[in-house]
C-alpha atoms as a PDB file:
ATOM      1  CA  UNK A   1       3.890  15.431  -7.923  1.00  0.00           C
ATOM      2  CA  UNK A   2       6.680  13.590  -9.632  1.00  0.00           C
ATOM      3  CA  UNK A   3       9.724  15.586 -11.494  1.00  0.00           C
ATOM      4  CA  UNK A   4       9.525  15.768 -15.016  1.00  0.00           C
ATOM      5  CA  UNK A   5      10.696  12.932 -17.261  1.00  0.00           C
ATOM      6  CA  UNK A   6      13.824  13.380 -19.533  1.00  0.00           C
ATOM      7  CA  UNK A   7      12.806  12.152 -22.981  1.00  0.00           C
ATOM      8  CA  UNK A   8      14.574  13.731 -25.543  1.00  0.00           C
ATOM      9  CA  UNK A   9      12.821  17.019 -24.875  1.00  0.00           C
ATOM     10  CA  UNK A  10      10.697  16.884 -20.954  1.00  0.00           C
ATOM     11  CA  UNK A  11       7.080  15.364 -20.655  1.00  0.00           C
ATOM     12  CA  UNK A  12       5.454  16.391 -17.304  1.00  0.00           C
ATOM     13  CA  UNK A  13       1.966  15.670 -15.876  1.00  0.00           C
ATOM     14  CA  UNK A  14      -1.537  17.514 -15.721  1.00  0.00           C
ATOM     15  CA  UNK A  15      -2.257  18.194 -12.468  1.00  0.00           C
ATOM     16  CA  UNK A  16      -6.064  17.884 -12.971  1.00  0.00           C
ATOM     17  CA  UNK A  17      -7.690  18.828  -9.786  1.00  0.00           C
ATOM     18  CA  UNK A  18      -5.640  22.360 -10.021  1.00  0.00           C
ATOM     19  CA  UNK A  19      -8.427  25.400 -10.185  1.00  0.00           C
ATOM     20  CA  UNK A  20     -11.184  22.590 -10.391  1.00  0.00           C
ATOM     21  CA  UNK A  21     -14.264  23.162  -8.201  1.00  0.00           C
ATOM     22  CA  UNK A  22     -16.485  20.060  -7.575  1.00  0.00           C
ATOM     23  CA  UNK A  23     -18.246  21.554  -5.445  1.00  0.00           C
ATOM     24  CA  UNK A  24     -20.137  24.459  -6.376  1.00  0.00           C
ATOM     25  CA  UNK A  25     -22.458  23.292  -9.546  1.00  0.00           C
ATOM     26  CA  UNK A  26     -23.302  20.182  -7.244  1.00  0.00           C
ATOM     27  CA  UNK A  27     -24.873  22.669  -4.647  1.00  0.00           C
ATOM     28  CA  UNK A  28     -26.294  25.122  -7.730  1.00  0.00           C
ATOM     29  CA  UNK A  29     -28.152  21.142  -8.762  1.00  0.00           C
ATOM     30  CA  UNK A  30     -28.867  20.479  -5.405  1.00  0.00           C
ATOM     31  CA  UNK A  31     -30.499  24.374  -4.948  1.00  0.00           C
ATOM     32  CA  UNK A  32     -32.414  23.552  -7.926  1.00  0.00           C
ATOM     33  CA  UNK A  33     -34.642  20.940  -6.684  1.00  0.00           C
ATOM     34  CA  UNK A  34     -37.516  20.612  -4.966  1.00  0.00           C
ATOM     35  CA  UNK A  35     -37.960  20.106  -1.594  1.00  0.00           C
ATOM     36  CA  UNK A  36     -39.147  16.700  -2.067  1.00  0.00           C
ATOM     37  CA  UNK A  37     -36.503  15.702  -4.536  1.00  0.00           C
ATOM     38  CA  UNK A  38     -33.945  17.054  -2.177  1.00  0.00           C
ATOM     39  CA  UNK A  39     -35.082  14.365   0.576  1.00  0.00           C
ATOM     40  CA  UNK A  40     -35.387  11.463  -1.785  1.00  0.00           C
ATOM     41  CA  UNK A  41     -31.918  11.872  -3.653  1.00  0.00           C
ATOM     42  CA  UNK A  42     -30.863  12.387   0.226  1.00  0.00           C
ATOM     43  CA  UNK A  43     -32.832   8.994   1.217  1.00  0.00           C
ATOM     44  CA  UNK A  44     -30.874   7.150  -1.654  1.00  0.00           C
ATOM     45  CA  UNK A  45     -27.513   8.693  -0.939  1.00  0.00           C
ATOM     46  CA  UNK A  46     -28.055   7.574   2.645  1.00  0.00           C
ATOM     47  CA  UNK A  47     -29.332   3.981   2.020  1.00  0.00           C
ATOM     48  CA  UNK A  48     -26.935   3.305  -0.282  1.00  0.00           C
ATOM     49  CA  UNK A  49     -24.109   3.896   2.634  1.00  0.00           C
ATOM     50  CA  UNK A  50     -25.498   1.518   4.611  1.00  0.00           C
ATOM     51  CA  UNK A  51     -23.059  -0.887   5.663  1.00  0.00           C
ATOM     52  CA  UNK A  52     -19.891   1.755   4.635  1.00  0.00           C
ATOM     53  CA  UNK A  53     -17.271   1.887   7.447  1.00  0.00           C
ATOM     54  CA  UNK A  54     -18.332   5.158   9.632  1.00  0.00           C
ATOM     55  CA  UNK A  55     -14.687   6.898   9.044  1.00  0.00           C
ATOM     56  CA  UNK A  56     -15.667   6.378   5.296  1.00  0.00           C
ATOM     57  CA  UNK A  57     -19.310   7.843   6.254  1.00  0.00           C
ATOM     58  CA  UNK A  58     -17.753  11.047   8.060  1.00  0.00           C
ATOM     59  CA  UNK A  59     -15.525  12.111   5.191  1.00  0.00           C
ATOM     60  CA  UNK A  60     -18.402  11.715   2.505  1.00  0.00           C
ATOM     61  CA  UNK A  61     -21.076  13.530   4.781  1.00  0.00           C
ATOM     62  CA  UNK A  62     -17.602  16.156   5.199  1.00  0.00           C
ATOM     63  CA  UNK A  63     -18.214  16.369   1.212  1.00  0.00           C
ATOM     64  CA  UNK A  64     -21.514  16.871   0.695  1.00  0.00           C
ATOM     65  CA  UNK A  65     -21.714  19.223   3.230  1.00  0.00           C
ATOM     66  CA  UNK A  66     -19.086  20.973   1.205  1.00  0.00           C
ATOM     67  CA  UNK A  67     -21.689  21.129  -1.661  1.00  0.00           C
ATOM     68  CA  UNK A  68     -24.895  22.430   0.375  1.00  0.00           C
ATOM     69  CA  UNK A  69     -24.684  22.270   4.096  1.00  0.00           C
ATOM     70  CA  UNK A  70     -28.413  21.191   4.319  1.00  0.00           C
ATOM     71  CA  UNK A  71     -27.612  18.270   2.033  1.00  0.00           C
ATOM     72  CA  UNK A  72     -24.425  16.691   4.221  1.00  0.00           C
ATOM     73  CA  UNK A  73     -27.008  17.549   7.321  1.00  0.00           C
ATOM     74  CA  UNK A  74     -29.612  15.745   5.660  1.00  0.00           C
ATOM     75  CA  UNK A  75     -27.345  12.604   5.009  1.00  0.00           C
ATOM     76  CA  UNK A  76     -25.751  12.925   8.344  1.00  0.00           C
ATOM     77  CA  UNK A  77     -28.891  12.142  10.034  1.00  0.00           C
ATOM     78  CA  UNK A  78     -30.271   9.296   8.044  1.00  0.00           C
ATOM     79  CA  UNK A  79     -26.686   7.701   8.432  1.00  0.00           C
ATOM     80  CA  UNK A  80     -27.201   8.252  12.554  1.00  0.00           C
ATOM     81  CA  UNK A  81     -30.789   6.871  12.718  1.00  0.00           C
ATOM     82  CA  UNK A  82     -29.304   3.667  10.830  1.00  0.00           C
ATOM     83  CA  UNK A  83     -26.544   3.171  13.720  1.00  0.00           C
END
């Protein structure tokens, strides 16, 4: 983070991703669905990264398995079958 700034008295920035979890009421959402919604939200998540560079495609499955292991699983294998 960049020092503080001298104006007349000191500004200073908001450090916004301090305390902030993005992860947990994704997975409480994701717990909340059906079965069948799980796999189709999965199916669009998936066919939307079609075409994504595969580094790009590890770090987002890395993400959502951060949310719900199941759900990064469940993307991770519809991004294999489409290699």
């Amino acid at each position: 983070m960049s020092p503080p700034l001298a104006i007349g008295d000191f500004a200073d920035q908001y450090d916004h991703r301090e305390g902030n979890d993005d992860f947990t009421p994704a997975g409480k959402l994701f717990r909340s669905m059906s079965a069948e919604d799980q796999g189709r939200l999965i199916d669009t998540i998936a066919s939307a990264m079609e075409g994504v560079p595969e580094d790009i495609d590890n770090r987002q499955v890395g993400y959502f398995h951060k949310v719900e292991p199941g759900y990064g699983n469940g993307i991770m294998k519809c991004l294999v079958k489409s290699y």
